[in-house]
Protein backbone atom coordinates (compact mmCIF):
# COMPACT_ATOMS: atom_id res chain seq x y z
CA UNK A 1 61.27 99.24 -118.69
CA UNK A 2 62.59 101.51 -121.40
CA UNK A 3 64.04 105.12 -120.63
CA UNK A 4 62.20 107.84 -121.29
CA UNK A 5 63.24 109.73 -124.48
CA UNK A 6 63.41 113.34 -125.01
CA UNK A 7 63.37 116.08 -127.89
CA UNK A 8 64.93 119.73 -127.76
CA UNK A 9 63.35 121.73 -130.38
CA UNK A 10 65.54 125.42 -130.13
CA UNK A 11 64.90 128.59 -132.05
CA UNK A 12 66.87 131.75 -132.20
CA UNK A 13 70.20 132.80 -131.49
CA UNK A 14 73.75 131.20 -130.48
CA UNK A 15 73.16 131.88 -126.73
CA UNK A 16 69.80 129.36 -126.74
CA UNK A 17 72.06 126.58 -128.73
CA UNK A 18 74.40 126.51 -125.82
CA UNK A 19 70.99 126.44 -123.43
CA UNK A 20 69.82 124.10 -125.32
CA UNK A 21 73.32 121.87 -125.07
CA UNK A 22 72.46 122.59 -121.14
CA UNK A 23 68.82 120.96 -121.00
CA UNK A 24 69.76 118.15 -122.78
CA UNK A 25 72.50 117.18 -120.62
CA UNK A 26 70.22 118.17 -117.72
CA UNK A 27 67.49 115.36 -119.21
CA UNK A 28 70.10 112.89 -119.69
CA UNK A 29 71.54 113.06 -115.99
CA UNK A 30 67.83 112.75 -114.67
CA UNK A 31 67.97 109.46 -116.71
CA UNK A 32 66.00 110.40 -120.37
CA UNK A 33 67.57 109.60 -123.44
CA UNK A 34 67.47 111.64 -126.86
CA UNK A 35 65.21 110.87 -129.03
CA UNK A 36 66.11 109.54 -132.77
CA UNK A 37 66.50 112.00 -135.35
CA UNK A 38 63.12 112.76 -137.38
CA UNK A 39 61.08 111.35 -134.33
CA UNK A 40 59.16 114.53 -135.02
CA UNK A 41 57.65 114.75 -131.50
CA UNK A 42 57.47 111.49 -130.73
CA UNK A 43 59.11 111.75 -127.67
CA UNK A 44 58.42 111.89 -123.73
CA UNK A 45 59.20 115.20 -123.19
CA UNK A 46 59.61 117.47 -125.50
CA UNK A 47 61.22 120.91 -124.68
CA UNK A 48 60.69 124.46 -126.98
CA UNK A 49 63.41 126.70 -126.27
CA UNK A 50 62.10 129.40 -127.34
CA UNK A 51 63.33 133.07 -129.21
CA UNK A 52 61.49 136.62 -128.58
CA UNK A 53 63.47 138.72 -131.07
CA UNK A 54 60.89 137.91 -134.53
CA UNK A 55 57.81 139.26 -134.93
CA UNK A 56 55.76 136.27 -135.24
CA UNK A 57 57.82 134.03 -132.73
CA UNK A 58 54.92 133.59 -130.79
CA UNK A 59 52.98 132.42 -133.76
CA UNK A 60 55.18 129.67 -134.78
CA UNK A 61 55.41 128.11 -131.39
CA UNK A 62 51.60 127.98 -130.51
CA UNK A 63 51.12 126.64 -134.41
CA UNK A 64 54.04 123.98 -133.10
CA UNK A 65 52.05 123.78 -129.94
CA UNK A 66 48.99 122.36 -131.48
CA UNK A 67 50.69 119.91 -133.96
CA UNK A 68 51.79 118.36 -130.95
CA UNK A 69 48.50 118.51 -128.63
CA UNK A 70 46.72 115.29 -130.46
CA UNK A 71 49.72 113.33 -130.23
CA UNK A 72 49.55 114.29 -126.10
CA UNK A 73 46.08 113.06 -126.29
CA UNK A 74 46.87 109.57 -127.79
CA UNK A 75 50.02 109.17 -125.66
CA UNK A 76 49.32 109.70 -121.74
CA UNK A 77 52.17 110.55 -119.65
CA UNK A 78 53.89 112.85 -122.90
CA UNK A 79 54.67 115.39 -121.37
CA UNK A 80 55.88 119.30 -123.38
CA UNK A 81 57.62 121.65 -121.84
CA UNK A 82 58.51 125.78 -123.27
CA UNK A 83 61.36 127.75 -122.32
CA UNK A 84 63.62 130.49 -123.28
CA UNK A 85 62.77 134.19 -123.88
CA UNK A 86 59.32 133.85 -124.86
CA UNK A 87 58.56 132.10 -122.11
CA UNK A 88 60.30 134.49 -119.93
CA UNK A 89 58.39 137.42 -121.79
CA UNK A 90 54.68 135.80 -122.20
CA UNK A 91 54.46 133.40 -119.03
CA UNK A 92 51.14 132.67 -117.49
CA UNK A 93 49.43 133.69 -121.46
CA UNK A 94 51.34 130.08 -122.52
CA UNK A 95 49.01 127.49 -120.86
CA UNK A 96 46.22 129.80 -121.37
CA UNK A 97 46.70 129.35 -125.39
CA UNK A 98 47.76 125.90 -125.37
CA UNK A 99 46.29 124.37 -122.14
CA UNK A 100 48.52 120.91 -122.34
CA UNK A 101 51.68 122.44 -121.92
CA UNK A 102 53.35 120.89 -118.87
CA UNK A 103 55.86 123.17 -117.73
CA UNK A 104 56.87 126.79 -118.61
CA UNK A 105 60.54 128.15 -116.89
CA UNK A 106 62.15 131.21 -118.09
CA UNK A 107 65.77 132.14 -118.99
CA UNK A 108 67.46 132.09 -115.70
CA UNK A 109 66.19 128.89 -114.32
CA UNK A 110 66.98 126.36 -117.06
CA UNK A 111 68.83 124.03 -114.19
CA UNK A 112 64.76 123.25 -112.90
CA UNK A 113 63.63 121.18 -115.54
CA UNK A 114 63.90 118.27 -114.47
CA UNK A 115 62.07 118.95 -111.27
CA UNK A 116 59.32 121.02 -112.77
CA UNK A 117 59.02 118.02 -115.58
CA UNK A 118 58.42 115.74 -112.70
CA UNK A 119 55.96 118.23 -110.40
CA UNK A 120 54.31 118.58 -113.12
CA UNK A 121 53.75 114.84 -113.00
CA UNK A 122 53.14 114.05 -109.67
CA UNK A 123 50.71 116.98 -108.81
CA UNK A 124 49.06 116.45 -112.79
CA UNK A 125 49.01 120.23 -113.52
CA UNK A 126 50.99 122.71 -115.61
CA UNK A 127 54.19 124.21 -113.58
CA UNK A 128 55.06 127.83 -114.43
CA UNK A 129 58.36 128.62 -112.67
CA UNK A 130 60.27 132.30 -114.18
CA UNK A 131 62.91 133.59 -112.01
CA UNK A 132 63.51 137.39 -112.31
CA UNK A 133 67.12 137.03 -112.36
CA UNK A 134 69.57 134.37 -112.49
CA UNK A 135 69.96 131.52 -110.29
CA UNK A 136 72.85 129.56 -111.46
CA UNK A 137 75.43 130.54 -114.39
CA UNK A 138 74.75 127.69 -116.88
CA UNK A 139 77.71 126.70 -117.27
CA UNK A 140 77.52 124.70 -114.04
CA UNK A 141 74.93 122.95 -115.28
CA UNK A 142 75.55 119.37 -116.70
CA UNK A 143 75.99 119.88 -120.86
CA UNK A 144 75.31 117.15 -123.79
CA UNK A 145 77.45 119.07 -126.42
CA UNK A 146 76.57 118.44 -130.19
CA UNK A 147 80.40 118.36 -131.43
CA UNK A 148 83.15 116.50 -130.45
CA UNK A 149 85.57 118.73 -132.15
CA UNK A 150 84.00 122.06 -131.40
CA UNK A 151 82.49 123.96 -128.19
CA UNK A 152 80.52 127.27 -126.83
CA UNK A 153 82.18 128.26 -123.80
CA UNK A 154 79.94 131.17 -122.18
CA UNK A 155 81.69 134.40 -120.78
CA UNK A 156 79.00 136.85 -119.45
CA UNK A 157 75.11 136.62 -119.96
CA UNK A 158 72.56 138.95 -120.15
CA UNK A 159 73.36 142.79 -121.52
CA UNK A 160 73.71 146.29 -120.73
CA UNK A 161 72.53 148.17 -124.06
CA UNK A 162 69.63 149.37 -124.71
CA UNK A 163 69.21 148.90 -128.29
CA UNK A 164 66.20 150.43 -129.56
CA UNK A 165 65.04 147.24 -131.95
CA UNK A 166 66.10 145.03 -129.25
CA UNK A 167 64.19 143.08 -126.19
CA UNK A 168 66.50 140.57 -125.33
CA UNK A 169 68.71 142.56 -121.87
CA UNK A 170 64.53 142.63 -120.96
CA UNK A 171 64.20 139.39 -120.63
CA UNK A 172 68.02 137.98 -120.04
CA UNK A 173 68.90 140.54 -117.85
CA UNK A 174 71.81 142.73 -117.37
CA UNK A 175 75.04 141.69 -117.49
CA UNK A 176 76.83 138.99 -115.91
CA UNK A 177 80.57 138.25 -115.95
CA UNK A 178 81.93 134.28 -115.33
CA UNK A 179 85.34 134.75 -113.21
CA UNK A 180 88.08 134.32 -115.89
CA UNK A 181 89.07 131.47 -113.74
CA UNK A 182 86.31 129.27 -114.56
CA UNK A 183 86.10 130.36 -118.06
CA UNK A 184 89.89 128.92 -118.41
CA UNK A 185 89.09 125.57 -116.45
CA UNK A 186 85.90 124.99 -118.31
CA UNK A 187 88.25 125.52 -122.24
CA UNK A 188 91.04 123.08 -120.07
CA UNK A 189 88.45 120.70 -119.60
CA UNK A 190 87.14 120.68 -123.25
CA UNK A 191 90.37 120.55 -124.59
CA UNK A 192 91.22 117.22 -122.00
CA UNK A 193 87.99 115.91 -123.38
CA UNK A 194 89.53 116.13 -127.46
CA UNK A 195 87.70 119.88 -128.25
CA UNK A 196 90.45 122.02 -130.38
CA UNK A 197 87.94 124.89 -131.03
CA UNK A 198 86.06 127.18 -129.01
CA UNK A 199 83.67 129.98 -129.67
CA UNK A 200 83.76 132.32 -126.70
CA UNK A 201 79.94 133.51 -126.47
CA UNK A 202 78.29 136.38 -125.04
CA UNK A 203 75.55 138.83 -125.96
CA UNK A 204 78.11 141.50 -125.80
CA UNK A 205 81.23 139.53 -125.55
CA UNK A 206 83.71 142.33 -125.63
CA UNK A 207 81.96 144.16 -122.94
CA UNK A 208 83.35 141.27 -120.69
CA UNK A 209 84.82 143.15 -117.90
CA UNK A 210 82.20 145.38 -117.31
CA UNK A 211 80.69 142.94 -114.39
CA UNK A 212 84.11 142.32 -112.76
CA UNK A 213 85.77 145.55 -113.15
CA UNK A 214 88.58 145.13 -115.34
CA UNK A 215 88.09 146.52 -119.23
CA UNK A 216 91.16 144.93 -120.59
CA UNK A 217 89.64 141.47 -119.50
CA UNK A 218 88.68 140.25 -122.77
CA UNK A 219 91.96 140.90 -124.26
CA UNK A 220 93.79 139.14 -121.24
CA UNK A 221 91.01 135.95 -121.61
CA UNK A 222 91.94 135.82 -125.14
CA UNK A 223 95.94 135.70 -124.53
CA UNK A 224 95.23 133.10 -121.81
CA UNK A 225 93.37 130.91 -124.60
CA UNK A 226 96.69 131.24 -126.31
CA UNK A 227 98.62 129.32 -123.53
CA UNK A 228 96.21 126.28 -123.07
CA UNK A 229 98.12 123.72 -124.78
CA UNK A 230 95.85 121.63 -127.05
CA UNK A 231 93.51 124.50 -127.88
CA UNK A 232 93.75 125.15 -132.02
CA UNK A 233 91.15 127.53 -132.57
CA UNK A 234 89.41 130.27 -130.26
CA UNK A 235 86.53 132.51 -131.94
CA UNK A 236 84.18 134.80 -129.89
CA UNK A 237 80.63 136.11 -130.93
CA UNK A 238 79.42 138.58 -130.94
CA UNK A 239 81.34 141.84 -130.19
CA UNK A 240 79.70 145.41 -129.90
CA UNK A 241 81.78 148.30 -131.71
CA UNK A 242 81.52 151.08 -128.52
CA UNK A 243 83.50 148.22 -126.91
CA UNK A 244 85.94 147.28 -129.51
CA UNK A 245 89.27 148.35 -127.88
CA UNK A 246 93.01 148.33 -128.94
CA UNK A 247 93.94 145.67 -126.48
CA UNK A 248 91.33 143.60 -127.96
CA UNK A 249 92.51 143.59 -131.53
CA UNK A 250 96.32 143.74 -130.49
CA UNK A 251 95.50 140.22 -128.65
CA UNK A 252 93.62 138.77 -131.59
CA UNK A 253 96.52 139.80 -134.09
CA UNK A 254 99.36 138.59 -131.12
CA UNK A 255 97.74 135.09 -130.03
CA UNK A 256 98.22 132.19 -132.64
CA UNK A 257 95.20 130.39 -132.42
CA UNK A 258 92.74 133.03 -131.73
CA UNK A 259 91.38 132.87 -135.28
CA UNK A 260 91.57 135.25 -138.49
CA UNK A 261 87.79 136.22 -137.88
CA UNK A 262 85.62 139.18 -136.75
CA UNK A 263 81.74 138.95 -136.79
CA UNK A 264 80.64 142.71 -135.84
CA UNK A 265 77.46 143.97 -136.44
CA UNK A 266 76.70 147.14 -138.11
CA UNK A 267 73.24 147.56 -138.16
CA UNK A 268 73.08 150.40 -140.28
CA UNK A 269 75.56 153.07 -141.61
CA UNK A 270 73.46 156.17 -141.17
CA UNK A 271 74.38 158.14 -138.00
CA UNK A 272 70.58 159.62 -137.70
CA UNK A 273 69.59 155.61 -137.99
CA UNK A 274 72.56 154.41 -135.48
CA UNK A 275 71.09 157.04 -132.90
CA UNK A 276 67.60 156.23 -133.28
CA UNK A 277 68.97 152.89 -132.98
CA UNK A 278 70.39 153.53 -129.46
CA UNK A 279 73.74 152.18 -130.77
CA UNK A 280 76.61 154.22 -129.09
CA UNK A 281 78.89 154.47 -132.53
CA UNK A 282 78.97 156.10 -135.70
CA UNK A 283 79.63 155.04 -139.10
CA UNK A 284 83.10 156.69 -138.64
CA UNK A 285 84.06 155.16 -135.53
CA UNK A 286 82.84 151.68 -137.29
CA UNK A 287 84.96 151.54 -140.26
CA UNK A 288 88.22 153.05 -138.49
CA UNK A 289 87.82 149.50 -136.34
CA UNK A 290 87.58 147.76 -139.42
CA UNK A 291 91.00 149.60 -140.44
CA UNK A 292 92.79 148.96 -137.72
CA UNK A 293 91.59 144.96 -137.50
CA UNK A 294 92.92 144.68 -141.70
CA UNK A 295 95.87 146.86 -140.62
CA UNK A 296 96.93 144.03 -137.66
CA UNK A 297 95.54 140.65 -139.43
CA UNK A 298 95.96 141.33 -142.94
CA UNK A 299 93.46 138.30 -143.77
CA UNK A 300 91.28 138.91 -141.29
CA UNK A 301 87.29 137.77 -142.62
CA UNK A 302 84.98 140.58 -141.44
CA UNK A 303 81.50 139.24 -141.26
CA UNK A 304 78.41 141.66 -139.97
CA UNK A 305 74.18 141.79 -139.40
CA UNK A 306 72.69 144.97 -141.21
CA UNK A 307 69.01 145.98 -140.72
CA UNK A 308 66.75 147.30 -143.53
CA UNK A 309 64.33 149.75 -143.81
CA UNK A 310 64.62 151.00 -139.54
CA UNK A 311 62.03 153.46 -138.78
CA UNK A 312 62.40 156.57 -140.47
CA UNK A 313 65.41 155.17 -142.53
CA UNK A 314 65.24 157.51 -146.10
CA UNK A 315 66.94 156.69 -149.24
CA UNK A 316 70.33 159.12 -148.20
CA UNK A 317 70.22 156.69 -145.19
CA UNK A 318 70.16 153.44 -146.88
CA UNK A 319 72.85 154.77 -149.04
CA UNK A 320 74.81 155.78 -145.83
CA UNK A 321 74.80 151.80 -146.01
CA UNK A 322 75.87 150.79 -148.67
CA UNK A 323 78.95 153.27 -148.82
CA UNK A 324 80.30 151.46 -145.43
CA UNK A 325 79.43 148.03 -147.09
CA UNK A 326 81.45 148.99 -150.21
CA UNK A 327 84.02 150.62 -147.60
CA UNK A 328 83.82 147.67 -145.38
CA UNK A 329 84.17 144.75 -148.15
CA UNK A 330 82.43 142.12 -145.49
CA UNK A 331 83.57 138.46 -146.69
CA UNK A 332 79.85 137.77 -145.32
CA UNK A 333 77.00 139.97 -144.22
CA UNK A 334 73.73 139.36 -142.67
CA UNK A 335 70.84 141.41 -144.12
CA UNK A 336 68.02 141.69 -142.48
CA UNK A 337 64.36 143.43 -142.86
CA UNK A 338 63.01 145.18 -139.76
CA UNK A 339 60.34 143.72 -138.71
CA UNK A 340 58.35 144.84 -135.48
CA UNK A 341 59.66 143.60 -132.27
CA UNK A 342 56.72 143.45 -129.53
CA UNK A 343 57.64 145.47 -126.19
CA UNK A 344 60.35 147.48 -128.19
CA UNK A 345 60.59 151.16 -128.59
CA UNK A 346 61.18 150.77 -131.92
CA UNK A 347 57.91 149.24 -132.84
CA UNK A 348 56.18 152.44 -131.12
CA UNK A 349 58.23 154.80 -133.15
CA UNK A 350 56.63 157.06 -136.03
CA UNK A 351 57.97 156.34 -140.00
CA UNK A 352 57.47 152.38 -140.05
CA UNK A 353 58.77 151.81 -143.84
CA UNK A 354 56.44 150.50 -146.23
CA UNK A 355 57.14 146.64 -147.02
CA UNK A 356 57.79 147.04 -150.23
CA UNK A 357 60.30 149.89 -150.12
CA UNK A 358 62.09 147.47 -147.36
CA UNK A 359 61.95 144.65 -150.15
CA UNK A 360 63.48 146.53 -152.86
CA UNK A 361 66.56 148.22 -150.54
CA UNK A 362 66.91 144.54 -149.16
CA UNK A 363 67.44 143.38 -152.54
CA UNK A 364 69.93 146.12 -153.28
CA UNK A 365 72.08 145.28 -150.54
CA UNK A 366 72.23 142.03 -151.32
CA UNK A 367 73.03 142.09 -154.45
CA UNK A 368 75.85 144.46 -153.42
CA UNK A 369 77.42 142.38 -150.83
CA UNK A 370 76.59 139.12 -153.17
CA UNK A 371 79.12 140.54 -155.62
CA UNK A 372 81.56 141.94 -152.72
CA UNK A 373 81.59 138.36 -150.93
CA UNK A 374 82.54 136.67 -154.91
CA UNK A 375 85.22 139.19 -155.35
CA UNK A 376 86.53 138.62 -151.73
CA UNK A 377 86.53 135.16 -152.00
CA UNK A 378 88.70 134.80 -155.58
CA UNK A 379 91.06 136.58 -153.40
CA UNK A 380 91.61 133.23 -151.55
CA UNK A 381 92.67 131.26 -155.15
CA UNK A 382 96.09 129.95 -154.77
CA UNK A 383 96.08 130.46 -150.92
CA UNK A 384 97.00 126.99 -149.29
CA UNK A 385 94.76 126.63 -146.01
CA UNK A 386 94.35 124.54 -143.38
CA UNK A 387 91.05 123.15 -142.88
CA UNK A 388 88.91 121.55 -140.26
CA UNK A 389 86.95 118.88 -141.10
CA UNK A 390 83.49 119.44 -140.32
CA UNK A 391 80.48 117.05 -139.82
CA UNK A 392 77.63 117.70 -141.80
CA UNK A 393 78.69 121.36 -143.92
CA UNK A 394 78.47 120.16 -147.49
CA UNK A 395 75.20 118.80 -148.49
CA UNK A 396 76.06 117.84 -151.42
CA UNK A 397 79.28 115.71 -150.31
CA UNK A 398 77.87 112.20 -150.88
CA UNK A 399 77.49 113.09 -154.72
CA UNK A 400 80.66 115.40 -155.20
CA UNK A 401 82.90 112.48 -153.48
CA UNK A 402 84.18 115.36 -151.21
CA UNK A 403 84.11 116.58 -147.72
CA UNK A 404 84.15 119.67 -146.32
CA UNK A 405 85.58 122.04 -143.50
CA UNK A 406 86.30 125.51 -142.01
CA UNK A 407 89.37 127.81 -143.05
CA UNK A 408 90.65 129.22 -140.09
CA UNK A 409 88.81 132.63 -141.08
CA UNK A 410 85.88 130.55 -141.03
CA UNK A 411 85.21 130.42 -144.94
CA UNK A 412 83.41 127.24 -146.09
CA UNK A 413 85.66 124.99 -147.83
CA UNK A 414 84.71 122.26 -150.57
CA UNK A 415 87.87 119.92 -151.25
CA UNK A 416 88.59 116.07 -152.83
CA UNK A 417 88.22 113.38 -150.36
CA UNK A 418 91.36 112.11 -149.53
CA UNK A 419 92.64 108.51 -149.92
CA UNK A 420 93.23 108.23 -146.47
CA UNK A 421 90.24 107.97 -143.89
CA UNK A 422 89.45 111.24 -142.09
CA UNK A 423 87.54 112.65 -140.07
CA UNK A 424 85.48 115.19 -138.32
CA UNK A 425 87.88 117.57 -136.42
CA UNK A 426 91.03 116.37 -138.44
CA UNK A 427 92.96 119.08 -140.24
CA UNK A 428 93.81 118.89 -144.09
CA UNK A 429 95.31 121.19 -145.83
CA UNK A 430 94.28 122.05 -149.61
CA UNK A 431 95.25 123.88 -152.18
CA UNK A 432 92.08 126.62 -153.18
CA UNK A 433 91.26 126.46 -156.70
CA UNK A 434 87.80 128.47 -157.06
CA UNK A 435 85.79 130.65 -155.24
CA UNK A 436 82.04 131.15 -155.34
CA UNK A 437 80.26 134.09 -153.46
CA UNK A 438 79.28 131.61 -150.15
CA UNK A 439 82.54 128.77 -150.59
CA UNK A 440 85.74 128.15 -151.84
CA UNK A 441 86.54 124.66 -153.53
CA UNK A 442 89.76 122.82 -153.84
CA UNK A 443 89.82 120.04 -156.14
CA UNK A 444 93.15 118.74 -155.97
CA UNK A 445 94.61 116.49 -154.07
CA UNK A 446 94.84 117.33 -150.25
CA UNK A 447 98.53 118.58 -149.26
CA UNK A 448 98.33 116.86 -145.58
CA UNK A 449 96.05 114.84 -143.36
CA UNK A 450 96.89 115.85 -139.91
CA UNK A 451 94.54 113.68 -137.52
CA UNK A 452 93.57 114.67 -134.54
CA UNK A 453 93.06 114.26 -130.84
CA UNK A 454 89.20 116.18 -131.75
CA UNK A 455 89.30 113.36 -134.85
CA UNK A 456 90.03 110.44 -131.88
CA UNK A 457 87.24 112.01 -129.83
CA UNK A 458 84.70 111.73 -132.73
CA UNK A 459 85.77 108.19 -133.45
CA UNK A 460 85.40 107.72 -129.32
CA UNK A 461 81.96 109.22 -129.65
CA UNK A 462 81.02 107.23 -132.19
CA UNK A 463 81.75 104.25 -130.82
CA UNK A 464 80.05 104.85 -127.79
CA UNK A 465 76.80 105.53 -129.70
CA UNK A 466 76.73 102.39 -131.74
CA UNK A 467 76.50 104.57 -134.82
CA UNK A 468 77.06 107.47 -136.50
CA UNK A 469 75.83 110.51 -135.17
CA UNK A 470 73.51 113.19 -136.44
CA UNK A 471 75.20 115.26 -138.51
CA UNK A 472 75.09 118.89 -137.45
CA UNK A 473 76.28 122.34 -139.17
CA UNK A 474 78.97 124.41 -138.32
CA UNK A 475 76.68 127.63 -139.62
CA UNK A 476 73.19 128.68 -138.19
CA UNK A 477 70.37 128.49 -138.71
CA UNK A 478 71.21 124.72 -137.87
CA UNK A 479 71.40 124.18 -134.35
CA UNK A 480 74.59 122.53 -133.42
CA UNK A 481 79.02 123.05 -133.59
CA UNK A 482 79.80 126.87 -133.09
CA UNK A 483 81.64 128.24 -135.45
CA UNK A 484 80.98 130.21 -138.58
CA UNK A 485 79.95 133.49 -139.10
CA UNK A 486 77.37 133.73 -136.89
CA UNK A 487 73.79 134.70 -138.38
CA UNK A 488 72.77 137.73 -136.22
CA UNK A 489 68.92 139.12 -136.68
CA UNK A 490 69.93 142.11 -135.36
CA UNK A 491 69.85 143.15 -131.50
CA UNK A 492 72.15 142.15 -129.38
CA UNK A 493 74.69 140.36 -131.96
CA UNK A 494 74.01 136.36 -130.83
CA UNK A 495 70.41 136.28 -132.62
CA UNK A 496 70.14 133.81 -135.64
């Protein structure tokens, strides 16, 4: 008898990738095994991790829902399964909309799965299990990572803000802190396994600390990354500017392989928006971070998420902005219109901007920062960089004859396939020779091949699965290696 297969279908931000890594590895040690890519729900179980933040979330997944309900009528014992922060936030409304869901579990009980999947079996009726706060950090929880090469490593979940536009610390919960401790054994333990980058993740990953007592902990967890032998690259996503300290960027600018990178959202450059907003900084306290970051890492790549057309946002507001934007000169920015966010104050408030006005200051802005990320980016002709090979980035690398990487400030790089074979999570360094707004190409020769332990690992991987794997982007909205910029819709900074 064949195993059963399985299919994780995950929307939203950074923090359900990882919990999605987490319920596949959960299926697989209770004995499923992943579907093939483009199965498009033709598997046993099929699991929605679901987002909250967008308007219409809850439209797409009952529209999802129902693609799938005919296909659970002509195969018994399929059984579908929604989790995640909708689930969390809509609960028993779930299988009253789409009655042949099997099991609904919330955000703090991923680990029961696998138990609820088979309840739901035995006793033939839909399981609804949401615990109100969190049973197990899910890190403990078994994990079937999508990288070889690359890793998430959680810090703290849930948050403490209170964002106005926001409902995620609703349904996640406040803040939770890991011990440092098993943050370090957990990055040991990727590393052993060939990882030589990790993304530390949190919904306010700076704020680490707050749980345990100790502000400077971030800053000392990010010096500690700098002593695991093994460990290339660290990043972190994302970072809240009220908690953006000294010792923070002094141990980014001090630590070798924490990375050239800052993703830190803005969200608007208006002080009468940033206090409607709830968000405990002003545009002046904003941009004197950004100083000091350039002032310490000279070549630092400053990504951010801005919202368009907030409640009661006027003109002088927008163009509060687009001064910090032309201030700021992001190497990346996520733009974003404001759309209503059920159970938020925000979507209460009075002055809800007409759509089109939100359309045509969208379009401004990114023009703007369209032009800013071109100019930025010609700054990096003539810089030699080392980059990471990635698996799956260029889409267009079977026709160029190249492959295509990360820079260690997390630009996209384009550059000639060498002679030699390499591959994903080997280093080669290049020679840039263009820059476009969104990449930089190098189409000379490659300088170096360094391979890799991460480049064995893939190999070992590959092996192991008989063939290649599913390619899978370092950049969202593709679920898969951490790494980028991070895509932020707003809130709490991990949203994609």
């Amino acid at each position: 008898m064949s195993a059963k297969t399985y299919e994780v279908r995950t929307y939203g931000c950074q923090m359900n990738v990882h919990d999605s890594e987490r319920l596949s590895g959960l299926l697989e040690g209770a004995g499923y095994v992943r579907a093939p890519d483009g199965s498009d729900g033709d598997a046993d179980v099929v699991v929605f991790n679901t987002c909250a933040v967008r308007e219409n979330a809850d439209n797409k997944l009952y529209g999802n829902l129902g693609r799938l309900a005919p296909m659970k009528t002509r195969r018994p014992g399929m059984q579908i399964a929604v989790g995640g922060c909708l689930a969390q936030k809509d609960r028993d409304t779930i299988v009253r909309r789409a009655p042949w869901v099997d099991v609904v579990f919330g955000t703090h009980n991923i680990g029961k799965l696998p138990v609820l999947l088979e309840r739901a079996r035995v006793q033939e009726e839909a399981q609804i299990e949401i615990a109100e706060s969190l049973e197990a950090f899910p890190s403990t929880l078994p994990t079937r990572r999508e990288s070889a090469y690359a890793a998430w490593v959680s810090v703290s979940v849930g948050c403490n803000n209170t964002c106005t536009f926001c409902i995620v610390p609703a349904l996640r919960g406040k803040e939770k802190d890991r011990r440092p401790g098993d943050i370090l054994a957990e990055v040991e333990a990727l590393v052993a396994e060939g990882v030589s980058e990790v993304t530390l993740l949190g919904q306010n990953v700076n704020a680490y600390g707050s749980d345990i007592g100790d502000r400077e902990a971030f800053s000392k967890l990010l010096r500690a990354c700098g002593s695991i032998e093994g460990l290339e690259r660290v990043r972190f996503t994302s970072p809240h500017p009220r908690d953006f300290t000294d010792d923070v960027i002094a141990a980014m600018a001090e630590t070798p392989n924490v990375m050239p990178q800052l993703h830190m959202p803005l969200q608007s450059g208006s002080d009468t928006i940033l206090k409607a907003m709830r968000r405990s900084y002003r545009q002046d306290r904003y941009l004197g971070i950004i100083d000091k970051v350039r002032a310490a890492i000279p070549h630092a790549a400053i990504s951010t998420d801005i919202i368009v057309g907030f409640p009661g946002e006027t003109e002088e507001d927008f163009e509060q902005t687009m001064h910090v934007v032309r201030q700021a000169r992001f190497a990346q920015a996520f733009t974003f219109q404001y759309s209503k966010r059920p159970g938020t104050p925000a979507a209460e408030m009075d002055g809800q901007i007409p759509k089109e006005v939100v359309q045509e200051r969208y379009m401004r802005l990114s023009a703007l920062q369209e032009e800013i990320s071109w100019e930025e980016n010609k700054t990096q002709v003539g810089r030699t960089l080392d980059v990471m090979v990635a698996e799956g980035e260029g889409r267009k690398d079977g026709a160029t004859h190249r492959l295509s990487g990360r820079a260690p400030d997390s630009r996209l790089v384009h550059f000639t396939k060498p002679d030699e074979p390499v591959r994903p999570g080997d280093v080669v360094t290049v020679d840039i020779t263009y820059a476009a707004p969104h990449h930089l190409l190098a189409e000379g020769p490659a300088l170096r091949v360094r391979r890799t332990r991460s480049g064995d690992a893939w190999d070992k991987r590959n092996a192991a699965a008989g063939e290649r794997p599913a390619g899978v982007l370092l950049g969202l909205p593709t679920v898969g290696v951490p790494a980028p910029l991070p895509a932020v819709a707003g809130g709490c900074g991990v949203e994609a």
